[in-house]
Protein backbone atom coordinates (compact mmCIF):
# COMPACT_ATOMS: atom_id res chain seq x y z
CA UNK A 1 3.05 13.39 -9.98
CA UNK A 2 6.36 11.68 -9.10
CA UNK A 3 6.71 10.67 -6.18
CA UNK A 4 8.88 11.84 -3.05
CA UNK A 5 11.88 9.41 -2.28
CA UNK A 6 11.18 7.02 0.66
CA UNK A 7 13.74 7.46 3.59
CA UNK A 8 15.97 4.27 3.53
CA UNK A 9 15.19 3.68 7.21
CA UNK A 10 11.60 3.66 6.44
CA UNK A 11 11.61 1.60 3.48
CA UNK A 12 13.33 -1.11 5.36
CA UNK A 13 10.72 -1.01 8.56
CA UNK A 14 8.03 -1.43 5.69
CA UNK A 15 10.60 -4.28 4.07
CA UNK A 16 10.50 -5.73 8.00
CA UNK A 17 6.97 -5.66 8.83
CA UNK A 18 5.59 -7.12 5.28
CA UNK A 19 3.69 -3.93 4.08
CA UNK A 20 4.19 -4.33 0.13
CA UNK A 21 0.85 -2.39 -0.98
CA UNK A 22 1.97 0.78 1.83
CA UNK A 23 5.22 0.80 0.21
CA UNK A 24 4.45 1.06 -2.80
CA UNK A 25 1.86 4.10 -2.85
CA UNK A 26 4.21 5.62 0.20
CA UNK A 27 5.95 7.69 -2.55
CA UNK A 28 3.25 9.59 -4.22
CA UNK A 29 1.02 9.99 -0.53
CA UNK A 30 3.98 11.22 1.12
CA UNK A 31 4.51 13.38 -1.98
CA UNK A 32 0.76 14.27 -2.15
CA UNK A 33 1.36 14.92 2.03
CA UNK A 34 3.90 17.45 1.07
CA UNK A 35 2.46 19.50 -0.91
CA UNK A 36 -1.31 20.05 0.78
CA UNK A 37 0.00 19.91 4.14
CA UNK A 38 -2.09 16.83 5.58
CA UNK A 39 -2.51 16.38 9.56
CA UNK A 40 0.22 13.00 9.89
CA UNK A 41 -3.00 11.17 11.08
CA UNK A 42 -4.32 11.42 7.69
CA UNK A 43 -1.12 10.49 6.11
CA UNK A 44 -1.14 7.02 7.91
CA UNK A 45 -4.59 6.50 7.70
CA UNK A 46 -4.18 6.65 3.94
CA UNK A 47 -1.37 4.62 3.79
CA UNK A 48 -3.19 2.40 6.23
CA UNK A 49 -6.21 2.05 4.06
CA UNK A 50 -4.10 1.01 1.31
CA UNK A 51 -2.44 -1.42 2.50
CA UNK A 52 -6.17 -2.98 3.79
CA UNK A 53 -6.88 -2.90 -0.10
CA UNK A 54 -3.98 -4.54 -1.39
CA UNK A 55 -4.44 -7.24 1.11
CA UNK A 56 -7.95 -7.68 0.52
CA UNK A 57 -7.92 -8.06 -3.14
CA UNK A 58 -4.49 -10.63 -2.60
CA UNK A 59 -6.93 -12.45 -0.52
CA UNK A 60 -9.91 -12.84 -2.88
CA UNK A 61 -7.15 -13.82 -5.68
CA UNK A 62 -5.97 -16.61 -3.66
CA UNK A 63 -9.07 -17.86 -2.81
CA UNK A 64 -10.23 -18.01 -6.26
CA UNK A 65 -7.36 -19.60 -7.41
CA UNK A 66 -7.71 -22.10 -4.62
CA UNK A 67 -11.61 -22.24 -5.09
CA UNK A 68 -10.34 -24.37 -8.57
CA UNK A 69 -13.17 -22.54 -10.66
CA UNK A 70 -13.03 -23.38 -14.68
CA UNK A 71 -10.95 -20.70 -15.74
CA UNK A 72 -12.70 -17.82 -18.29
CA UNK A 73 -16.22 -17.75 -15.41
């Protein structure tokens, strides 16, 4: 499924407040929103919850990186 265009407003308050890994899925879960008519508690809580993932796993890549472990472990 494509997803639904982003409202330019919105993309820039996402821009503003550093939420790379909400705006990128925000497309296909607002698209996804759209078309089974989700509650808009669900719709942030999924965006939410993405945006917890992306961070986490940008976390444990730094800290590997940093960690200095030989490469190919």
């Amino acid at each position: 499924m494509t997803g639904a265009a982003v409202p330019a407003e919105l993309e820039t308050l996402m821009r503003r407040m550093r939420l790379p890994y909400l705006r990128k899925a925000a497309p296909d879960v607002l698209a996804t929103a759209r078309a089974q008519r989700w509650d808009p508690a669900e719709v942030l809580r999924v965006l939410l919850a993405e945006e917890v993932t992306g961070r986490d796993a940008a976390t444990r890549r730094m800290r590997r990186r940093a960690a200095g472990f030989p490469s190919g472990k």
